[in-house]
Protein backbone atom coordinates (compact mmCIF):
# COMPACT_ATOMS: atom_id res chain seq x y z
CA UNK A 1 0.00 0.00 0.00
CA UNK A 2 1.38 3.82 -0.70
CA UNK A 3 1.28 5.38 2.64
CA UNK A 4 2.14 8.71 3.83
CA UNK A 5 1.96 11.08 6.65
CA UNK A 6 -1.40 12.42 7.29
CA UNK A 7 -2.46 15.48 9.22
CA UNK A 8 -5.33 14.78 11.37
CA UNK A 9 -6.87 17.45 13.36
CA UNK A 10 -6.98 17.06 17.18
CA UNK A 11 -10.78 16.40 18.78
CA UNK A 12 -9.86 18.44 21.70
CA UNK A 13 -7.36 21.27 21.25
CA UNK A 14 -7.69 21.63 17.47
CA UNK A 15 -4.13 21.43 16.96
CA UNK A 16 -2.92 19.41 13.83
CA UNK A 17 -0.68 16.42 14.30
CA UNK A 18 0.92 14.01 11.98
CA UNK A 19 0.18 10.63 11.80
CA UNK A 20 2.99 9.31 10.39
CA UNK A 21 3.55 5.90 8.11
CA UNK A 22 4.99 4.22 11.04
CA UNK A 23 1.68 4.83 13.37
CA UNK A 24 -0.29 3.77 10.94
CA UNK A 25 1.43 0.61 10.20
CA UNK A 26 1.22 0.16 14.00
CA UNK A 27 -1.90 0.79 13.68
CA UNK A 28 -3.35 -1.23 10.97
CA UNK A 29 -1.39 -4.13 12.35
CA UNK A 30 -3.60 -4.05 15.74
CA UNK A 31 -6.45 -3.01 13.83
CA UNK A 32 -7.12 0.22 15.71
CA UNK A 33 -8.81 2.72 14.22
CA UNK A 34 -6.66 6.13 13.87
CA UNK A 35 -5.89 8.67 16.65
CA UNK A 36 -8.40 11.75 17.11
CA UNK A 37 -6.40 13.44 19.88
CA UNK A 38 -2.70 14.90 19.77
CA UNK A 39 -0.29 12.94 21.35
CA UNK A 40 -0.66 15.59 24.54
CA UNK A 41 -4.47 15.15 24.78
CA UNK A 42 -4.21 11.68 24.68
CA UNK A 43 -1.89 11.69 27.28
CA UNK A 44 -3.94 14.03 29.05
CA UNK A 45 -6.94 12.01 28.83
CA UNK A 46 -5.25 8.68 29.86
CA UNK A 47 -4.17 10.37 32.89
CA UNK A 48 -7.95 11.49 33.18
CA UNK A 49 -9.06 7.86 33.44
CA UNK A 50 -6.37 6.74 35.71
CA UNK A 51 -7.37 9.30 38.05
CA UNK A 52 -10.94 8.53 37.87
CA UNK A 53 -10.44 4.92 38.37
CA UNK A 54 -8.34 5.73 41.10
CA UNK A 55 -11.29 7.77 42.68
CA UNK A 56 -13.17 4.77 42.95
CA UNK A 57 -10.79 2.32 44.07
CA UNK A 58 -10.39 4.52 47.11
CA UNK A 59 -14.29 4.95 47.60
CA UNK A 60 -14.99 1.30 47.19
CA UNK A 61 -11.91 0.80 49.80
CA UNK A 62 -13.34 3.44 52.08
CA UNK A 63 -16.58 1.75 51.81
CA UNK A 64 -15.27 -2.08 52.45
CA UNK A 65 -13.23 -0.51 55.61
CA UNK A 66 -16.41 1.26 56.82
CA UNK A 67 -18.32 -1.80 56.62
CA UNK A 68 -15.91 -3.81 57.94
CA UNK A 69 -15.91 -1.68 61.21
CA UNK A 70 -19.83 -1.60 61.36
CA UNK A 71 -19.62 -5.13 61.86
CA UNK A 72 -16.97 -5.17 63.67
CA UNK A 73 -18.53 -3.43 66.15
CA UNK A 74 -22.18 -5.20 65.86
CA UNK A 75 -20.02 -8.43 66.79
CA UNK A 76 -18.72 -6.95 69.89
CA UNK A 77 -22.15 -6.06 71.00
């Protein structure tokens, strides 16, 4: 196939990247479909969903610890 570099526009910060032959070799081999975000916003929203799922780790730990004392306590009663 004739590749070459394309210039997609970023989703998010409407900056244009390149998308070179390389990535898109990458790409096609994994069969993704092509980037919409810079390589920044994509980075920035990975980070987004690390964080988020980090949120809830620490909720769902806060909540396991909480009921873990509640019955804790109804045992000693």
């Amino acid at each position: 196939m004739n590749r070459h570099n394309l210039y997609i526009k970023c989703v998010d910060c409407q900056t244009e990247f390149i998308f070179t032959i390389g990535e898109q070799g990458f790409y096609e081999d994994h069969k993704l479909y092509p980037p919409k975000r810079c390589p920044l916003c994509r980075k920035a929203k990975k980070r987004e969903r690390q964080d988020a799922e980090h949120r809830i780790k620490q909720e769902q730990n806060y909540e396991r610890r909480k009921q873990h004392e509640e019955s804790s306590e109804n045992t000693l009663l």
